[in-house]
Protein backbone atom coordinates (compact mmCIF):
# COMPACT_ATOMS: atom_id res chain seq x y z
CA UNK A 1 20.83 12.96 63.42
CA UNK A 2 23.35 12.57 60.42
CA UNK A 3 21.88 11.65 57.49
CA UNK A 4 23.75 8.04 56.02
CA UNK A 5 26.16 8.16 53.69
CA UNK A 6 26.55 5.28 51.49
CA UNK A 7 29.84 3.32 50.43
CA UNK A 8 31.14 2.56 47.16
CA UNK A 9 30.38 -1.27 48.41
CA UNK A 10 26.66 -0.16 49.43
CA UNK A 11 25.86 1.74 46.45
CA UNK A 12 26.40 -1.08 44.13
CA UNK A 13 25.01 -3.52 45.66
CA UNK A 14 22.00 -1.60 45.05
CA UNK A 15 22.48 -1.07 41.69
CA UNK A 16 23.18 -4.46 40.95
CA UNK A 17 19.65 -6.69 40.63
CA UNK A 18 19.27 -9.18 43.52
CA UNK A 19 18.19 -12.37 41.99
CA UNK A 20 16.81 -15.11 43.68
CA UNK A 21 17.35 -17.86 41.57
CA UNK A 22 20.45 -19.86 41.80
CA UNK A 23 22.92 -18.73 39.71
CA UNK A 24 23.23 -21.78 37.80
CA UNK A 25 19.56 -21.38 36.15
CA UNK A 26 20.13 -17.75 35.91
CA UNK A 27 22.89 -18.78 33.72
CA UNK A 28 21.08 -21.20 31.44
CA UNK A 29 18.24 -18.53 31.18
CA UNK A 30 20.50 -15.59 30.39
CA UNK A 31 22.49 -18.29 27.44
CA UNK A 32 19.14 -19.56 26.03
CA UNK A 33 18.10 -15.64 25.80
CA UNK A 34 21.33 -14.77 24.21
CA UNK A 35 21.17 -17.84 21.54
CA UNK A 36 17.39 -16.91 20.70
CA UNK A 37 18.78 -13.38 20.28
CA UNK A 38 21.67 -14.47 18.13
CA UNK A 39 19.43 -16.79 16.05
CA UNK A 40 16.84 -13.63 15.80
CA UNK A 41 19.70 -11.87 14.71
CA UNK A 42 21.48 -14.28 12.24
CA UNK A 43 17.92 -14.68 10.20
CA UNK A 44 17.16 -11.10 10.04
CA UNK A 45 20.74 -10.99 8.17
CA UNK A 46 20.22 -13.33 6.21
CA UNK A 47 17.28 -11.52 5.32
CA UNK A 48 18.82 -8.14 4.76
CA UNK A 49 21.44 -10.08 2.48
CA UNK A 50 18.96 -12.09 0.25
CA UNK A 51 17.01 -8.75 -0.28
CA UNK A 52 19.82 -7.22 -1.49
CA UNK A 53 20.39 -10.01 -3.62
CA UNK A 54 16.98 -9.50 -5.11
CA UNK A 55 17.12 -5.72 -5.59
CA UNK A 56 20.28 -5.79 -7.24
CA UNK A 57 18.82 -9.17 -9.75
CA UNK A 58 15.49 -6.20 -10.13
CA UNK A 59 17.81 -3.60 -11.24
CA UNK A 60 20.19 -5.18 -13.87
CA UNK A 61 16.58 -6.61 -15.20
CA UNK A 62 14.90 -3.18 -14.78
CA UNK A 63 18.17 -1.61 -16.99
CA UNK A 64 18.19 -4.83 -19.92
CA UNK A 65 14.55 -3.75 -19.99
CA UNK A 66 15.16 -0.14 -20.41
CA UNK A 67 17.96 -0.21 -22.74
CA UNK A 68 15.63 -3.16 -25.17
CA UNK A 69 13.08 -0.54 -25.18
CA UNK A 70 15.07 2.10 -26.12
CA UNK A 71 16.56 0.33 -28.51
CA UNK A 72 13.57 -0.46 -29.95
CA UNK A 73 12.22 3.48 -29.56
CA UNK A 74 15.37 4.42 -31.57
CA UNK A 75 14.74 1.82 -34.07
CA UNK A 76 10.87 2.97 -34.91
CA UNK A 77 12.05 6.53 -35.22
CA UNK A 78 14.26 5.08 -37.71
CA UNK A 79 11.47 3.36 -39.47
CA UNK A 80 9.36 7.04 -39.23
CA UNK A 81 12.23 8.90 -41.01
CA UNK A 82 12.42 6.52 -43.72
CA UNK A 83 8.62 6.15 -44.34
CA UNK A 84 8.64 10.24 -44.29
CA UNK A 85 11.85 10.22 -46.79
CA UNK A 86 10.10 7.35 -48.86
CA UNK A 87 6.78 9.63 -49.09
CA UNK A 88 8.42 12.58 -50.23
CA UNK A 89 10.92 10.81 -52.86
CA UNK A 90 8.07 9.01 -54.11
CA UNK A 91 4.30 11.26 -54.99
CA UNK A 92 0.81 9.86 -54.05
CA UNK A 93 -0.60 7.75 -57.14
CA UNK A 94 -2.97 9.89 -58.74
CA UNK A 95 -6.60 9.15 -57.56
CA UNK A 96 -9.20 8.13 -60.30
C-alpha cells in the first residue's frame, strides 16, 4: 500500500482553520477584536507619550533645583571665606 501524498490544495486546506460560523459574523468578530486592539493600543501610547512628558517636566525641575542649590553652596562658601578673612583682619576683643 502507498502511503498518500498530499497536494499543495490538500495541505492548505489543513492549515487553514475551518470555521463554522458564517463568514459574515466571523467578520464582525475579527473587526470588533481588531478595534479593541487598536483602542488598547492607541491608550497605551498615549500613555508612553504623557510619561515622557512628565519625565522630561521632572528633569528640567530636578536641574533648576540642582543648579539653585549650588548656587546657593557656592554662595555660603563665599560667606565662610569672608567670615575667615574678617577674623583674621580683625583680633578677638580682649576678654576681661
Amino acid at each position: 500500500m502507498e502511503p498518500h501524498v498530499m497536494s499543495r490544495s490538500e495541505a492548505s486546506d489543513q492549515e487553514t482553520p475551518s470555521y463554522r460560523s458564517p463568514a459574515r459574523v466571523l467578520a464582525r468578530f475579527f473587526e470588533r477584536s481588531r478595534d479593541l486592539w487598536k483602542a488598547k493600543y492607541k491608550e497605551l501610547q498615549q500613555r508612553i507619550k504623557s510619561f515622557r512628558t512628565e519625565i522630561r517636566d521632572l528633569r528640567r525641575s530636578r536641574d533648576r533645583w540642582r543648579a539653585r542649590a549650588e548656587a546657593l553652596e557656592r554662595t555660603i562658601e563665599e560667606l565662610h571665606a569672608k567670615l575667615q578673612e574678617h577674623f583674621q583682619q580683625c583680633p578677638p576683643a580682649p576678654s576681661r
